[in-house]
N, C-alpha and C. Protein backbone atom coordinates (compact mmCIF):
# COMPACT_ATOMS: atom_id res chain seq x y z
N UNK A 1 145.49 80.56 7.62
CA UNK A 1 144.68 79.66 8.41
C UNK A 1 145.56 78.98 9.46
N UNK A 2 145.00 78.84 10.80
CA UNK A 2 145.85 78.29 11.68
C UNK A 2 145.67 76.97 11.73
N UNK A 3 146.40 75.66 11.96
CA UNK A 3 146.00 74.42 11.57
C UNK A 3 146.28 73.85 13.43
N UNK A 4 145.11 72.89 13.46
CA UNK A 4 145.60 72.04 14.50
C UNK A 4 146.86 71.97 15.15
N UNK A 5 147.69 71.44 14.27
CA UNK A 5 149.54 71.02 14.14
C UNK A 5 149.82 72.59 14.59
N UNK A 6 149.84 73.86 13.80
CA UNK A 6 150.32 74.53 14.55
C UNK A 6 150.21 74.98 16.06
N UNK A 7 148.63 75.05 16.56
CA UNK A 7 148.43 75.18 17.84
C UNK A 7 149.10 74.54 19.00
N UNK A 8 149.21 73.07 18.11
CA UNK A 8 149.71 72.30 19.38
C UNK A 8 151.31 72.99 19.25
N UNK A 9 151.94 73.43 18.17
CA UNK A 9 153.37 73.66 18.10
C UNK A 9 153.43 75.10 19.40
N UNK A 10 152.54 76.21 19.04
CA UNK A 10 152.92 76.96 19.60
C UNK A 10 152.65 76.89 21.20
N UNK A 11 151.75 76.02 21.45
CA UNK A 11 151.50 75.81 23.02
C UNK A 11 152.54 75.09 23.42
N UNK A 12 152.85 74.31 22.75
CA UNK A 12 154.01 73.38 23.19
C UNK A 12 155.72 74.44 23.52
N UNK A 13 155.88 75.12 22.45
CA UNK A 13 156.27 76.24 22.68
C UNK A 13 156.20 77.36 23.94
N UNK A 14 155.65 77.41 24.15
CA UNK A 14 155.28 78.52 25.04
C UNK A 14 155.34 77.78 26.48
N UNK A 15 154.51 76.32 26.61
CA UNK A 15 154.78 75.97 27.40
C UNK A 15 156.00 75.14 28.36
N UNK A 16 156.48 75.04 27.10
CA UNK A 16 157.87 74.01 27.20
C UNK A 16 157.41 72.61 27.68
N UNK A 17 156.05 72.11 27.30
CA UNK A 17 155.98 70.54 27.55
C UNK A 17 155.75 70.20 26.62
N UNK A 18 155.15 68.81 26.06
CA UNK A 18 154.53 68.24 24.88
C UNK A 18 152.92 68.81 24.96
N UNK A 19 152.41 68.82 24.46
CA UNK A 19 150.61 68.77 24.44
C UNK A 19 150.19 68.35 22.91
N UNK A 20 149.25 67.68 23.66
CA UNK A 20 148.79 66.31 22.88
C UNK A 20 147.58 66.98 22.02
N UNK A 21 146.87 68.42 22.46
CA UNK A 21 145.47 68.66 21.48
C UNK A 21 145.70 70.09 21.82
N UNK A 22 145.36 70.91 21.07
CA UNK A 22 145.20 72.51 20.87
C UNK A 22 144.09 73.25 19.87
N UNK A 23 143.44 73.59 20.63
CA UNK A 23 142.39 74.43 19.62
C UNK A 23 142.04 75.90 20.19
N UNK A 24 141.06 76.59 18.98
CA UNK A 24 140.77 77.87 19.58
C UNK A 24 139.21 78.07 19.95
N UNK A 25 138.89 78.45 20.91
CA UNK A 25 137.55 78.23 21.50
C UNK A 25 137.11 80.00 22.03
N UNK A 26 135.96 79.93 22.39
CA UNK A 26 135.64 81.42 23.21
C UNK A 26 135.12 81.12 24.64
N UNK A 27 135.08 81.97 25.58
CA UNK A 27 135.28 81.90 26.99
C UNK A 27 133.45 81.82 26.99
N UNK A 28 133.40 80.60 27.87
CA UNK A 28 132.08 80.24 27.95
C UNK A 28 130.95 81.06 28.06
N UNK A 29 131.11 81.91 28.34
CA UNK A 29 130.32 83.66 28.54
C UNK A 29 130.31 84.39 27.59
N UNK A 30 130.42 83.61 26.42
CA UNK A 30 130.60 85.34 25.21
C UNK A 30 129.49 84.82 24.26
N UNK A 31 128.91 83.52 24.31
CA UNK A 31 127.53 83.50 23.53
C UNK A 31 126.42 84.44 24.14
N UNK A 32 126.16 84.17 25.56
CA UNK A 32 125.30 85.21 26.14
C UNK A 32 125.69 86.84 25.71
N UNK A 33 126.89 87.26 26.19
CA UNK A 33 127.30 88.39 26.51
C UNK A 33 127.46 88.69 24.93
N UNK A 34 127.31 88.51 23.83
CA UNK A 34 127.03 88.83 22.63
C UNK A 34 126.04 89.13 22.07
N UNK A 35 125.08 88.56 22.51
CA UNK A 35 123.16 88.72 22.48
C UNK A 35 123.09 90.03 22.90
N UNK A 36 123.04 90.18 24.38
CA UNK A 36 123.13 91.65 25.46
C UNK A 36 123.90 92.58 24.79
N UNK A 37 125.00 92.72 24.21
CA UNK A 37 126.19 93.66 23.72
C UNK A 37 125.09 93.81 22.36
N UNK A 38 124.87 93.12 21.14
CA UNK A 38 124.23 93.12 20.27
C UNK A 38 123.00 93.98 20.58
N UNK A 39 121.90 93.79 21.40
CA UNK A 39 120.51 94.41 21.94
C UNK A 39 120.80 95.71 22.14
N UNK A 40 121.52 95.70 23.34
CA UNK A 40 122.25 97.18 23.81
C UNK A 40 122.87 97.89 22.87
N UNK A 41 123.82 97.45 21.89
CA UNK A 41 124.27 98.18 21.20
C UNK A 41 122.75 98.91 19.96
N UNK A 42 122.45 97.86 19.75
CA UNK A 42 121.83 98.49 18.58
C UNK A 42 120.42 99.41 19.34
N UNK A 43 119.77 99.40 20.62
CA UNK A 43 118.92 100.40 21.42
C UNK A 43 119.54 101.55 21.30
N UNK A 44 120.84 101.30 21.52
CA UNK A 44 121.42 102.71 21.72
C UNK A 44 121.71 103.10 21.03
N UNK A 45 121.83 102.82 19.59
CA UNK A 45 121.96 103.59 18.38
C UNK A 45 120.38 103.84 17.88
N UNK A 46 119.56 102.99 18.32
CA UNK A 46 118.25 103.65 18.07
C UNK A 46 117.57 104.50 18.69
N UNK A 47 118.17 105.04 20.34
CA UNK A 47 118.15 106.44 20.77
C UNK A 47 118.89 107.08 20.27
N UNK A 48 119.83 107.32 19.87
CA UNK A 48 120.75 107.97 18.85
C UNK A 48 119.71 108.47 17.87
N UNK A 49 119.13 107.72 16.76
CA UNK A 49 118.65 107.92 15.50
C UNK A 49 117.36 109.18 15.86
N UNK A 50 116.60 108.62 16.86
CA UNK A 50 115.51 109.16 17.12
C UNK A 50 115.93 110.73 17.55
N UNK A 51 116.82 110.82 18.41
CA UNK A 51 117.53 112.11 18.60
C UNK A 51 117.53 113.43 17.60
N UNK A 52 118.42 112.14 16.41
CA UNK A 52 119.23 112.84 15.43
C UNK A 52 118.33 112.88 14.16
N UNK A 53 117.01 112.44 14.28
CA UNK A 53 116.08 112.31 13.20
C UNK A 53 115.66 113.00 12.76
N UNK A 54 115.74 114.46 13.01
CA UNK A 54 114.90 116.04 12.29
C UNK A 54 116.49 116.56 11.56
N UNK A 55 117.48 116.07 11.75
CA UNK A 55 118.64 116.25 10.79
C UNK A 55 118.80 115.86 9.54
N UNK A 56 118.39 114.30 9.61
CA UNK A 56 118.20 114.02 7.96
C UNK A 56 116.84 114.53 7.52
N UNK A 57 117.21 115.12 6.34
CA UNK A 57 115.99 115.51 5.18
C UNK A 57 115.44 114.54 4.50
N UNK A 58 116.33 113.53 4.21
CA UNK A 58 115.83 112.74 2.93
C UNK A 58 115.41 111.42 3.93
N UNK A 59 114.21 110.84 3.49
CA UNK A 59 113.50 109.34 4.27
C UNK A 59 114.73 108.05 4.05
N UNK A 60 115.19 108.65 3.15
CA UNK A 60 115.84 106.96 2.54
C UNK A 60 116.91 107.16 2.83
N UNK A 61 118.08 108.53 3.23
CA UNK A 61 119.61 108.38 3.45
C UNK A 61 119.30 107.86 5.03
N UNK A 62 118.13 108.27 5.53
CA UNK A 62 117.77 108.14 6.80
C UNK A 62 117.76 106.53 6.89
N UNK A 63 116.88 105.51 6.16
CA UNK A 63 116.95 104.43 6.74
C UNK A 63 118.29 103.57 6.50
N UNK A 64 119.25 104.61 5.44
CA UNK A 64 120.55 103.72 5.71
C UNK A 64 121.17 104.05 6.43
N UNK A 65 120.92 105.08 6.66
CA UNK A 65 122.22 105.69 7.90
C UNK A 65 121.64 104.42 8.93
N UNK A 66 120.68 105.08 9.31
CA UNK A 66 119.95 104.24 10.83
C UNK A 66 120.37 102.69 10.73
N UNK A 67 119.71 102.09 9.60
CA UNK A 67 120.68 100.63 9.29
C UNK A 67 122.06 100.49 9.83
N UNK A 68 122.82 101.80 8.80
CA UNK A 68 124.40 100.92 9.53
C UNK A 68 124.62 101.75 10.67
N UNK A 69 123.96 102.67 11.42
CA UNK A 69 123.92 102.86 13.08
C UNK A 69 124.02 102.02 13.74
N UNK A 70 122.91 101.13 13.44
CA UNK A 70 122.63 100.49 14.37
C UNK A 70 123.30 98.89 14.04
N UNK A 71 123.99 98.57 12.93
CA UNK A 71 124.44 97.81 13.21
C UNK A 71 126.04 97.89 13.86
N UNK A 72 126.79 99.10 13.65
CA UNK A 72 127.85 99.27 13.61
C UNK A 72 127.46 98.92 15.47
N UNK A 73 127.01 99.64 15.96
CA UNK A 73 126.36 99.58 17.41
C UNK A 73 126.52 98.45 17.71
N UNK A 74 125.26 97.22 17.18
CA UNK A 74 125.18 95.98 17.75
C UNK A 74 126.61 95.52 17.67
N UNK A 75 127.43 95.27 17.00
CA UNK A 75 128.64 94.83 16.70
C UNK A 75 129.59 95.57 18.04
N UNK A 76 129.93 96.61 17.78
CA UNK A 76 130.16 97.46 18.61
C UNK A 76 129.87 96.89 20.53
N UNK A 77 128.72 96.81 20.79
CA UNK A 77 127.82 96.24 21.83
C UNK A 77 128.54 95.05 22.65
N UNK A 78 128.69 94.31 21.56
CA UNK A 78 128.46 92.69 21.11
C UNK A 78 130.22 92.36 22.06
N UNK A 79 131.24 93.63 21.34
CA UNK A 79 132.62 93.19 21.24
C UNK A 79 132.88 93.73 22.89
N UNK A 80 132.66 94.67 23.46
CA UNK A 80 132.32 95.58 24.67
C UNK A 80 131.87 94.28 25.62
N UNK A 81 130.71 93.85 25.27
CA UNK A 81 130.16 92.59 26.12
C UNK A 81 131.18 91.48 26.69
N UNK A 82 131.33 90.83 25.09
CA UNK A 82 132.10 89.84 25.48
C UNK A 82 133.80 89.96 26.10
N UNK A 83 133.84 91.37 26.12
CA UNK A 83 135.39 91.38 26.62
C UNK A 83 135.13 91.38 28.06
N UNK A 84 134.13 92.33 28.00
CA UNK A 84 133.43 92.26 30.04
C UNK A 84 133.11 91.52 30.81
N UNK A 85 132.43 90.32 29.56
CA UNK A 85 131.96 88.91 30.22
C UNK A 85 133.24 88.29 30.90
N UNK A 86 134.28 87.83 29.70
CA UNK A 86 135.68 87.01 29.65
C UNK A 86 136.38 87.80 30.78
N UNK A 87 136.80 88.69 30.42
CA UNK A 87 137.45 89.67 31.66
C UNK A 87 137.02 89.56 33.43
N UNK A 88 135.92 88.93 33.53
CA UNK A 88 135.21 89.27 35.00
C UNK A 88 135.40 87.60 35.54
N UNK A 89 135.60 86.21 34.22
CA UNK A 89 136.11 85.00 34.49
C UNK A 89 137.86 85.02 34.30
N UNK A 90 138.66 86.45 34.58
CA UNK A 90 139.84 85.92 34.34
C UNK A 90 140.26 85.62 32.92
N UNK A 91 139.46 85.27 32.15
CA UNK A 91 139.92 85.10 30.80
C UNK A 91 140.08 86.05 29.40
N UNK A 92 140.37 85.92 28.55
CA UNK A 92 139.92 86.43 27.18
C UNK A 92 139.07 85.97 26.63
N UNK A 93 138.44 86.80 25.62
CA UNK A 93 137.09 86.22 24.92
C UNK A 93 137.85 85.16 23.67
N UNK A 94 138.50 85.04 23.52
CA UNK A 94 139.34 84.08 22.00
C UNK A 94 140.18 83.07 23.45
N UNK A 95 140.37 82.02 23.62
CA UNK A 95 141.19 81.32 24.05
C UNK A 95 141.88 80.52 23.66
N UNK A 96 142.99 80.00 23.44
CA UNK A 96 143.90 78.95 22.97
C UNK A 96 143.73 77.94 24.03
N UNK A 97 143.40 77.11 24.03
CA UNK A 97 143.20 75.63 24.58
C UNK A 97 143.94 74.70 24.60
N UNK A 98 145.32 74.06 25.31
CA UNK A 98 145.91 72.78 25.04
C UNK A 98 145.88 71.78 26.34
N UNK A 99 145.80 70.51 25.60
CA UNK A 99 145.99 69.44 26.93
C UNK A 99 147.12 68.88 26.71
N UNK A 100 148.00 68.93 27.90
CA UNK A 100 149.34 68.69 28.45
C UNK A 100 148.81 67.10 28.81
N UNK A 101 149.88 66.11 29.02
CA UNK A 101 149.80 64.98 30.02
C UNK A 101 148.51 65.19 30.86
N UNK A 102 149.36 66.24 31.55
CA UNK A 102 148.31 66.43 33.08
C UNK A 102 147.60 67.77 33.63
N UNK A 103 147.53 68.37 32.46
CA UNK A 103 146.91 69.86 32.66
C UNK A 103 146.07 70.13 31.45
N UNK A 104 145.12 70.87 31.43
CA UNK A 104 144.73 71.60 30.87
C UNK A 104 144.26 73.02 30.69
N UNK A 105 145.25 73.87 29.74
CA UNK A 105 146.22 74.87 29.88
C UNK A 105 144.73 75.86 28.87
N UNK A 106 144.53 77.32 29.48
CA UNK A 106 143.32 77.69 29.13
C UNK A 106 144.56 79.19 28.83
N UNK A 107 144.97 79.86 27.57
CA UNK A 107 145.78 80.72 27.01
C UNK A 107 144.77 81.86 26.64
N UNK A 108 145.70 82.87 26.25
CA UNK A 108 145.25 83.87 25.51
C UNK A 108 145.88 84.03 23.98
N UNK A 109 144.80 84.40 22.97
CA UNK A 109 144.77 84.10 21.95
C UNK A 109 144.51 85.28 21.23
N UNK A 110 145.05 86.20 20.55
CA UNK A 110 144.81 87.28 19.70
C UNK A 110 144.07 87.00 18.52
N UNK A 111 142.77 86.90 17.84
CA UNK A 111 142.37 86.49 16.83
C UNK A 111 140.78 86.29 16.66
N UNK A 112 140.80 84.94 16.10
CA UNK A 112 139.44 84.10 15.79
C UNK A 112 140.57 82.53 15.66
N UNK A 113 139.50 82.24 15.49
CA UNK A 113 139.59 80.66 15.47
C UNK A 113 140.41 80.29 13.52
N UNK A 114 140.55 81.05 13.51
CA UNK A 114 140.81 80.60 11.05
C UNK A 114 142.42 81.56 11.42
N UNK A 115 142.99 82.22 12.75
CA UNK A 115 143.85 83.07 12.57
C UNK A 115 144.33 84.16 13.41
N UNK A 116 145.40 84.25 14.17
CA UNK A 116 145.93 85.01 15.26
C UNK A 116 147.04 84.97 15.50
N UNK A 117 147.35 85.39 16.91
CA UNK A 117 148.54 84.99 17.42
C UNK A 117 148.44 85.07 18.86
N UNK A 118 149.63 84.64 19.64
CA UNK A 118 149.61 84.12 20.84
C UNK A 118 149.97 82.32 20.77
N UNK A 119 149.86 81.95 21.97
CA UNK A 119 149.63 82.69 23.36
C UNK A 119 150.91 83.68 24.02
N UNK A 120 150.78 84.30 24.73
CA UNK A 120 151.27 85.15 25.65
C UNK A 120 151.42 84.95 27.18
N UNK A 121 150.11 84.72 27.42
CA UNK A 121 149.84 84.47 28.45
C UNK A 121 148.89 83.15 28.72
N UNK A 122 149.59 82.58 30.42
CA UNK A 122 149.00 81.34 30.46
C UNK A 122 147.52 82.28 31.49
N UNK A 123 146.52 81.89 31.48
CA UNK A 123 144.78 82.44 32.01
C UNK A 123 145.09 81.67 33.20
N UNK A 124 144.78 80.39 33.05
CA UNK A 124 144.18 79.66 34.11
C UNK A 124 144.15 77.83 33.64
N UNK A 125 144.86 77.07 34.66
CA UNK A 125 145.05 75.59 34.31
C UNK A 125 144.25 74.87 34.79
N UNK A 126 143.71 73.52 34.53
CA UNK A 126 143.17 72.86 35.69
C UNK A 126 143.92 71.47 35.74
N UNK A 127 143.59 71.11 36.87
CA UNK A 127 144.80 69.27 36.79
C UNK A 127 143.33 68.40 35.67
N UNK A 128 143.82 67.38 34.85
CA UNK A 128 143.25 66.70 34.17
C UNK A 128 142.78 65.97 35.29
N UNK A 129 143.64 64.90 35.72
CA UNK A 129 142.88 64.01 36.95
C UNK A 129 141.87 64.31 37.77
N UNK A 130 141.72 65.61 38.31
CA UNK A 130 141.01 65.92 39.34
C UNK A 130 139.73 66.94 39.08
N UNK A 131 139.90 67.25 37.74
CA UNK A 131 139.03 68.76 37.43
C UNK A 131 137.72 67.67 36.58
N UNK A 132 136.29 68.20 37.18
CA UNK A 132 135.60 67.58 36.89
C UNK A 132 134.63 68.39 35.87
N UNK A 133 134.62 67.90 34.56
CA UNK A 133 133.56 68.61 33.15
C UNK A 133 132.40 68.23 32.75
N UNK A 134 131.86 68.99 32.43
CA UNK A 134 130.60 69.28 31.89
C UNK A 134 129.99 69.04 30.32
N UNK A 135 130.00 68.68 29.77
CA UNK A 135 129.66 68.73 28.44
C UNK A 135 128.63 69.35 27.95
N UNK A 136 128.12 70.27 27.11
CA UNK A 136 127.37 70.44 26.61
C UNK A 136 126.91 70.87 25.27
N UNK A 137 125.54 71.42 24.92
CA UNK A 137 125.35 71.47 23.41
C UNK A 137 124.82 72.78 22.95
N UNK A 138 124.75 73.73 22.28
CA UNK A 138 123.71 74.73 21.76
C UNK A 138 123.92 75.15 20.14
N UNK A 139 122.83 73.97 19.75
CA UNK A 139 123.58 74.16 18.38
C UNK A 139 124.33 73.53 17.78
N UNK A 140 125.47 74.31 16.96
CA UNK A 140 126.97 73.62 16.89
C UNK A 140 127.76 74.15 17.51
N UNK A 141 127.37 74.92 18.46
CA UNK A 141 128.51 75.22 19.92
C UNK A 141 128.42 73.92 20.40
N UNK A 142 130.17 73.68 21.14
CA UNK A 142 129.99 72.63 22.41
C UNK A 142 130.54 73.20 23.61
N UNK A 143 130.07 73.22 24.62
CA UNK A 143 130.18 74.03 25.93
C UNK A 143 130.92 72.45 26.67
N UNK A 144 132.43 73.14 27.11
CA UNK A 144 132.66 72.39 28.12
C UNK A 144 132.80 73.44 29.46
N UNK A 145 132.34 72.76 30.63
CA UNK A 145 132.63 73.77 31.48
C UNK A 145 133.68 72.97 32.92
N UNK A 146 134.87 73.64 33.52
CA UNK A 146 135.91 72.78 34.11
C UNK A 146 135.41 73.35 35.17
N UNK A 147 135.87 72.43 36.44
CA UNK A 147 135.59 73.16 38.02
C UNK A 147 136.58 71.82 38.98
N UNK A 148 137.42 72.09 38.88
CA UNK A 148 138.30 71.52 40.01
C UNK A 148 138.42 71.92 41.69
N UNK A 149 137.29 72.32 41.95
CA UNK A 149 136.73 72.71 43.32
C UNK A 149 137.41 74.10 43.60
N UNK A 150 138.47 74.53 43.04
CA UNK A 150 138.88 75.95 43.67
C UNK A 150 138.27 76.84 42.07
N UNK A 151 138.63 76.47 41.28
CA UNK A 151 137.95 77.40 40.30
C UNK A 151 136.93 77.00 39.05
N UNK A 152 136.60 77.56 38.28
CA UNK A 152 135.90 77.18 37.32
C UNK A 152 136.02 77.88 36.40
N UNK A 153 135.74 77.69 35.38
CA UNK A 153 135.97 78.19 33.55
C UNK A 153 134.69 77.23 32.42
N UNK A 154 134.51 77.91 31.77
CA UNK A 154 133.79 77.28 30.03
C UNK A 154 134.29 77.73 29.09
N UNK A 155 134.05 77.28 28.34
CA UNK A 155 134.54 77.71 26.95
C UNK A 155 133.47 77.02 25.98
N UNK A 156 133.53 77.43 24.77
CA UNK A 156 132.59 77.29 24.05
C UNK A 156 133.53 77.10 22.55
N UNK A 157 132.73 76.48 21.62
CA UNK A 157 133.33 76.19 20.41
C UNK A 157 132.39 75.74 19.00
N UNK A 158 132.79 76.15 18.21
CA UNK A 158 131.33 75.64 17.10
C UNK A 158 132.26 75.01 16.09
N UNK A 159 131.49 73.64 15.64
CA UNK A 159 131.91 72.67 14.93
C UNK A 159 131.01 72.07 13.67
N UNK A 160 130.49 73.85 13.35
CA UNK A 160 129.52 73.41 12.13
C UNK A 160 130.27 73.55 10.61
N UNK A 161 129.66 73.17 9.95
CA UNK A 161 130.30 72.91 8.59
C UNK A 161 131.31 73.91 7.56
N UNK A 162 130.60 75.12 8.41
CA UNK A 162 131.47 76.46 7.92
C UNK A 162 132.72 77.05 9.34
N UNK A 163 132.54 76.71 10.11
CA UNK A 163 133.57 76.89 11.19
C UNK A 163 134.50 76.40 11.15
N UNK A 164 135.61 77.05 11.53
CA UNK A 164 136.88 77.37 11.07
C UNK A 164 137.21 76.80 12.73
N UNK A 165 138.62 76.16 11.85
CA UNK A 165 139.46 75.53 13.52
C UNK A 165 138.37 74.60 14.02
N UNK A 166 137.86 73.69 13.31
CA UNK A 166 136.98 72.51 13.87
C UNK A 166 137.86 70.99 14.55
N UNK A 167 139.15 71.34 13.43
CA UNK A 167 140.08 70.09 14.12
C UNK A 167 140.72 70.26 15.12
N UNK A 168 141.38 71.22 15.04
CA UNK A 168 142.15 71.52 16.63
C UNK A 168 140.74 71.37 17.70
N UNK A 169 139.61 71.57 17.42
CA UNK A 169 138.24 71.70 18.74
C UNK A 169 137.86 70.38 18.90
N UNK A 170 137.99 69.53 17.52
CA UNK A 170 138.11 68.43 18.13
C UNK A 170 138.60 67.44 18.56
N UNK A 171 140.27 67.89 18.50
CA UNK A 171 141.19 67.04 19.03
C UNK A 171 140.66 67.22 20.32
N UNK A 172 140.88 68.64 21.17
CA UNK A 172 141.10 69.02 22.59
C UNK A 172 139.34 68.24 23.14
N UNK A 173 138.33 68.45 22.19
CA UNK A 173 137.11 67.62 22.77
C UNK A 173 137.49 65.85 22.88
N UNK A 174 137.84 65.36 22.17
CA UNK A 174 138.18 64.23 22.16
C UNK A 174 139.24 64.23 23.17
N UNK A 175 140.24 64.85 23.52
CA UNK A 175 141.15 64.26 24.43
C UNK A 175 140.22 64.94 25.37
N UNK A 176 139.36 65.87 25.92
CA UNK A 176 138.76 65.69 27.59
C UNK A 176 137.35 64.60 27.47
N UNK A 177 137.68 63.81 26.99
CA UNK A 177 136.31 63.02 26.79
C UNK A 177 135.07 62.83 26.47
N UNK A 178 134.83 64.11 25.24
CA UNK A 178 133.66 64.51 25.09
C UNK A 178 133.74 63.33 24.24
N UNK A 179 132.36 63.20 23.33
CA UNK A 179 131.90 61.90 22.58
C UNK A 179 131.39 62.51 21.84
N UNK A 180 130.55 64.22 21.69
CA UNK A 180 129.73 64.85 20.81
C UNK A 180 130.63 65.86 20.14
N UNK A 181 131.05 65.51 18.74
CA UNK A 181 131.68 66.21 17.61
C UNK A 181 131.74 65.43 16.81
């Protein structure tokens, strides 16, 4: 399990400053682009099935196959999506998140949020002072979204009872001023 304390160690690390909050979040585009990847994937394993449907003999190996077709698909879909989504904002779909003094430092993160590694690479910063956020809600996602007039970024994060890496999400929410966590 990755803990708060470590995030901030390895950003701090990597970055060679102090940072005060570190968590792991997903690139504001991968709740959508997971739905679409999910739909798509699993259509297209259900043209698949229909195809391949005078092959199975038996009714019932048929509705498991088709079952895990189509889920292997949606999943499949889902992971395709959100790399396309993140990828087209510059980012990764997993992000490492830290706030510096005066930056806030948007990383790449090999993993999930309970476990990974990175960062590697710094994505994209914005100045704290000047970059103006968004707050928002869906769920127990919290959507912040940054736009310091030359660029913009979101990220997304869930802080429900079974989600993993809730403290590091809510250090970094609490230090950009959110109030909802």
């Amino acid at each position: 399990m990755t803990t708060a304390l470590e995030l901030r160690s390895l950003s701090a690390a990597f970055l060679g400053v102090d940072v005060e909050a570190a968590g792991i979040f997903s690139a504001g585009s991968a709740i959508g682009a997971s739905i679409v990847g999910a739909v798509g994937g699993a259509t297209v394993a259900e043209v698949a099935m229909h195809q391949t449907e005078e092959l199975v003999t038996d009714q019932v190996v048929g509705d498991i196959a088709g079952g895990l077709i189509s889920g292997v698909s949606a999943v499949a879909g889902m992971h395709v999506a959100r790399e396309a989504a993140a990828a087209a904002e510059g980012l990764t779909p997993v992000l490492l998140i830290a706030l510096t003094s005066d930056r806030i430092v948007l990383m790449d993160w090999h993993g999930t949020s309970a476990s990974g590694t990175g960062p590697t690479r710094e994505l994209v910063s914005f100045p704290r002072a000047t970059t103006q956020m968004t707050f928002g809600r869906l769920g127990v996602n919290r959507k912040v979204t940054f736009d310091d007039g030359v660029q913009t970024a979101s990220i997304t994060g869930a802080l429900g009872w079974l989600s993993s890496g809730k403290e590091g999400k809510r250090d970094v929410l609490r230090g950009l001023g959110s109030t909802d966590f």
